[in-house]
C-alpha atoms as a PDB file:
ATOM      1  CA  UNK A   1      54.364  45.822  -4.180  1.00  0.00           C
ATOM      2  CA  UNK A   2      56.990  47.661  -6.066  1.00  0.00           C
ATOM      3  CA  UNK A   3      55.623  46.126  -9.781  1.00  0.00           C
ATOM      4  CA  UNK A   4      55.806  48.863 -12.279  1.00  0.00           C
ATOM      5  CA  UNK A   5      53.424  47.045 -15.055  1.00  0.00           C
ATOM      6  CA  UNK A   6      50.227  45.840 -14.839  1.00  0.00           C
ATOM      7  CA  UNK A   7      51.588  42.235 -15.550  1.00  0.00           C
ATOM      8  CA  UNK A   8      54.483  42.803 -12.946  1.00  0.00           C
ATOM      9  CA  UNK A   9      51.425  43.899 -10.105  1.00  0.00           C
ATOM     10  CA  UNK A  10      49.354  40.760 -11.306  1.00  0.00           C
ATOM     11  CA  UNK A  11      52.259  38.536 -10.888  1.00  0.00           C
ATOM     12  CA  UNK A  12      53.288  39.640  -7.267  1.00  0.00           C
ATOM     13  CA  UNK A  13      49.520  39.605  -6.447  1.00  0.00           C
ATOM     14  CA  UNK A  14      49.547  35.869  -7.710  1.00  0.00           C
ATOM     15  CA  UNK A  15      52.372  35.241  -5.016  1.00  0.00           C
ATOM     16  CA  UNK A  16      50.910  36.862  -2.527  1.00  0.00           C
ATOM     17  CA  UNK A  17      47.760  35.280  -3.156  1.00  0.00           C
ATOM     18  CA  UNK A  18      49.360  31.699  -3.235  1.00  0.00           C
ATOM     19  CA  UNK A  19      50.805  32.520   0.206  1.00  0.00           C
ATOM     20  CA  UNK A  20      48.276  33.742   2.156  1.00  0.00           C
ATOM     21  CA  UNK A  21      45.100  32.050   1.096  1.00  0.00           C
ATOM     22  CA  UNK A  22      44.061  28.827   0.917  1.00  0.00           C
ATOM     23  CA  UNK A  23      41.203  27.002  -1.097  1.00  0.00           C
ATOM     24  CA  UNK A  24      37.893  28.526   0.003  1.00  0.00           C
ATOM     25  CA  UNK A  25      35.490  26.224   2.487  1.00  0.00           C
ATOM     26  CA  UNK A  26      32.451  26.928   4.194  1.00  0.00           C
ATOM     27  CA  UNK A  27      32.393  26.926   7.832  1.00  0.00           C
ATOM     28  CA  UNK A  28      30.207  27.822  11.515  1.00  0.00           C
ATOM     29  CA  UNK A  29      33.556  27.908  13.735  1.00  0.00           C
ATOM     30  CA  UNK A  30      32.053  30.742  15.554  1.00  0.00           C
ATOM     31  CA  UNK A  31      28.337  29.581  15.261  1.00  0.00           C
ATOM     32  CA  UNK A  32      27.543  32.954  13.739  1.00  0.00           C
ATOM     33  CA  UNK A  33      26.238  30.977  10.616  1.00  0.00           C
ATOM     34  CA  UNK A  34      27.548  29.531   7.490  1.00  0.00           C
ATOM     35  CA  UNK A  35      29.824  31.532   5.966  1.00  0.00           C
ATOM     36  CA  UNK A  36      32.972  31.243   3.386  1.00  0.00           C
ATOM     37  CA  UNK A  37      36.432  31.422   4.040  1.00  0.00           C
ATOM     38  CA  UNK A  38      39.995  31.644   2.283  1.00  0.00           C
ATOM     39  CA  UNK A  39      42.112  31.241   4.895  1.00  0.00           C
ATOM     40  CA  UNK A  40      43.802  27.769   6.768  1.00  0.00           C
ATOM     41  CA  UNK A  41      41.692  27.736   9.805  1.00  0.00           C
ATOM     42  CA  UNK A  42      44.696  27.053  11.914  1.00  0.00           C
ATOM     43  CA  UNK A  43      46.590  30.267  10.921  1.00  0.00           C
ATOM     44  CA  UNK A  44      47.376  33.222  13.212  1.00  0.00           C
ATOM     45  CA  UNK A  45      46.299  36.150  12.931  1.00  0.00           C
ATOM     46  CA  UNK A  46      49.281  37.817  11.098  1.00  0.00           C
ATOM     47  CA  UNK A  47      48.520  35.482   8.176  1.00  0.00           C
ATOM     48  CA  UNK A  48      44.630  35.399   8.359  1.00  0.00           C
ATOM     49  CA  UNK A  49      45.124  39.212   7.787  1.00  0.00           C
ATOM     50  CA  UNK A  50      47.649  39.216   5.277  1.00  0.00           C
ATOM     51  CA  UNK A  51      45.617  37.091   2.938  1.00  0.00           C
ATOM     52  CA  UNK A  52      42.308  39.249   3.664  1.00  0.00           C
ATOM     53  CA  UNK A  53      44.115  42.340   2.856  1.00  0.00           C
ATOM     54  CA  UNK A  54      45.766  40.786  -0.475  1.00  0.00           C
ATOM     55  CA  UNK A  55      42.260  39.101  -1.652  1.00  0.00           C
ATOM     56  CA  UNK A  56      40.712  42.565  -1.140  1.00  0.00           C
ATOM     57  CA  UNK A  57      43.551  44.257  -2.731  1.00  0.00           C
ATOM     58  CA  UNK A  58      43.236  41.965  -6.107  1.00  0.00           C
ATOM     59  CA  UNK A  59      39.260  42.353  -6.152  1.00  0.00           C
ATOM     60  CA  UNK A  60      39.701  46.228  -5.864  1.00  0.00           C
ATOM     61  CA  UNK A  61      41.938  45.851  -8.277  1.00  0.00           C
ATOM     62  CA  UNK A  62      40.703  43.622 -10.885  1.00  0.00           C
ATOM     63  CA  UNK A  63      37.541  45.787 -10.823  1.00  0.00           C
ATOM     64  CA  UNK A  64      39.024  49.067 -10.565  1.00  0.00           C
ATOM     65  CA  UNK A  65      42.123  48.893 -12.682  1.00  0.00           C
ATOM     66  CA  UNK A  66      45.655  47.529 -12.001  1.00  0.00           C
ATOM     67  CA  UNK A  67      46.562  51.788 -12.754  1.00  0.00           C
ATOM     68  CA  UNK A  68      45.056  52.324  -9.374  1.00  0.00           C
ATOM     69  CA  UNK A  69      48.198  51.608  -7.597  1.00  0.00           C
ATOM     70  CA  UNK A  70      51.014  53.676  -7.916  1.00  0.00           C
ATOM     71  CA  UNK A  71      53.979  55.159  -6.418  1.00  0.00           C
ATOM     72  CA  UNK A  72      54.422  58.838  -5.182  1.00  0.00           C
ATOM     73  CA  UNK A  73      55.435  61.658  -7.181  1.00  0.00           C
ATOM     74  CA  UNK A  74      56.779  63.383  -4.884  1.00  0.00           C
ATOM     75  CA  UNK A  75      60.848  64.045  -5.758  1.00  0.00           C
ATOM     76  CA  UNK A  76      61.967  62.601  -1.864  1.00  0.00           C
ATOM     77  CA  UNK A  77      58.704  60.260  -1.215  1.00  0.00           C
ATOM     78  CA  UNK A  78      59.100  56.919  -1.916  1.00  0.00           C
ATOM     79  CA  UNK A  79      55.682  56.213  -0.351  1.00  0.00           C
ATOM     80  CA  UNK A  80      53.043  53.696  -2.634  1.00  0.00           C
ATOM     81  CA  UNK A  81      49.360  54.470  -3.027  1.00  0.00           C
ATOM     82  CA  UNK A  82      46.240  53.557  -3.813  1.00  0.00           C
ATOM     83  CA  UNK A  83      44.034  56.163  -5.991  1.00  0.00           C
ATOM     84  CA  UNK A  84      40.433  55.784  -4.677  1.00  0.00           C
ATOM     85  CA  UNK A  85      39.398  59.236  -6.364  1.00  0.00           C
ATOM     86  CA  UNK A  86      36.855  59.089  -8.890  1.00  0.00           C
ATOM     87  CA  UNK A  87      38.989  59.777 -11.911  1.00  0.00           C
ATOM     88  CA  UNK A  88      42.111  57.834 -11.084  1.00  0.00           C
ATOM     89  CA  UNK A  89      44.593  59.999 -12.234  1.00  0.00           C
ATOM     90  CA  UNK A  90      46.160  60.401  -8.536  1.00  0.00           C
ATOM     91  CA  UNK A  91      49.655  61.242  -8.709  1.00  0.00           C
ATOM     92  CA  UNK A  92      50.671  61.679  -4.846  1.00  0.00           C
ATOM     93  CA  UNK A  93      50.401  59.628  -1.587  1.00  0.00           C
ATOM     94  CA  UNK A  94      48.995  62.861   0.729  1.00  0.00           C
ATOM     95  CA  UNK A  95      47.603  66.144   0.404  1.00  0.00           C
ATOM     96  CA  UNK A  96      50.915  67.082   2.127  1.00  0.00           C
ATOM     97  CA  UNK A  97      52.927  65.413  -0.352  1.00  0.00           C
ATOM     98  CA  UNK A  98      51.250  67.337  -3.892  1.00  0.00           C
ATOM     99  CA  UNK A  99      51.683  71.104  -1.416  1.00  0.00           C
ATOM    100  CA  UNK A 100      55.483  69.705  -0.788  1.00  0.00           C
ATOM    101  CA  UNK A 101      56.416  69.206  -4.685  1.00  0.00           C
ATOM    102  CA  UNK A 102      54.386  72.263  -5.662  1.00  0.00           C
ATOM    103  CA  UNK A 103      56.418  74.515  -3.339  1.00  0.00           C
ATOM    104  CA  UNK A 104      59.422  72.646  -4.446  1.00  0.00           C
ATOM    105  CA  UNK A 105      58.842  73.442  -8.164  1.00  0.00           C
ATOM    106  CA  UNK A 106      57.581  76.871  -7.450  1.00  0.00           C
ATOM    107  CA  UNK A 107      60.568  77.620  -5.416  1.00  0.00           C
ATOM    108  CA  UNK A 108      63.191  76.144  -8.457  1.00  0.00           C
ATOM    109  CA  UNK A 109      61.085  78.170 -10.570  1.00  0.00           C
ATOM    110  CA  UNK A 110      60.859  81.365  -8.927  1.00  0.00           C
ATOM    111  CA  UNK A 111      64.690  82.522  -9.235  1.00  0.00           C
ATOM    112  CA  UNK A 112      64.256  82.221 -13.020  1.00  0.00           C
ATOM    113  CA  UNK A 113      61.425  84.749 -13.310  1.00  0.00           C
ATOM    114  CA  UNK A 114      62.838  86.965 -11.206  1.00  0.00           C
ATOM    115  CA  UNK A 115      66.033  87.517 -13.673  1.00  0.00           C
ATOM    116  CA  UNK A 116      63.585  87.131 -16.853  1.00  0.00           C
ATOM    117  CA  UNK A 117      61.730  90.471 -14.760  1.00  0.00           C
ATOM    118  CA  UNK A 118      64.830  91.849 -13.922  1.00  0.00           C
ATOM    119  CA  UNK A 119      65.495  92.009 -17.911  1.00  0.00           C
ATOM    120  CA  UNK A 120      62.562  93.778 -18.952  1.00  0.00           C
END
């Protein structure tokens, strides 16, 4: 989901939705009990877990915040995201990724302070 805006997520959500799931209905298939489900029962399993993965993907969403997906920032990742920490300000995909851009802006930085030292 490359959606930049809220409404933009929401709508590819709604797409993905309409793809993968179907009407919910109750069923013992497996006679493990009644229990609900959102899926065609004569899917595969490609489908079946494309539609569980986008209907958890919406609810997290919906409850969380459509801000808790996001795209790296780091300048050569592309890679998406989504911010589980407890603030939701995350700005990077890894751990790896935030050290990467931080040497990266220390290293663009550090020529310039050595000829502002060098003037002194």
């Amino acid at each position: 989901m490359s959606a930049a805006d809220p409404t933009s997520r929401v709508e590819s959500l709604n797409r993905m939705l309409a793809c993968y799931t179907a009407p919910p209905s109750i069923t013992d298939h497996d006679g493990s009990g009644w229990h609900l489900h959102f899926r065609d029962p004569e899917v595969g399993f490609g489908p079946t877990l494309a539609g569980a993965t986008t209907a958890a993907a919406a609810q997290y969403l919906c409850d969380r915040g459509m801000h808790r997906v996001g795209r790296c920032a780091g300048a050569d990742c592309r890679h998406a995201f989504v911010d589980f920490s407890r603030p939701g300000r995350q700005r990077y995909c890894t751990h790896a990724c935030a050290n990467r851009d931080a040497v990266r802006r220390y290293r663009a930085r550090a020529p310039q302070e050595a000829t502002r030292v060098g003037r002194s």
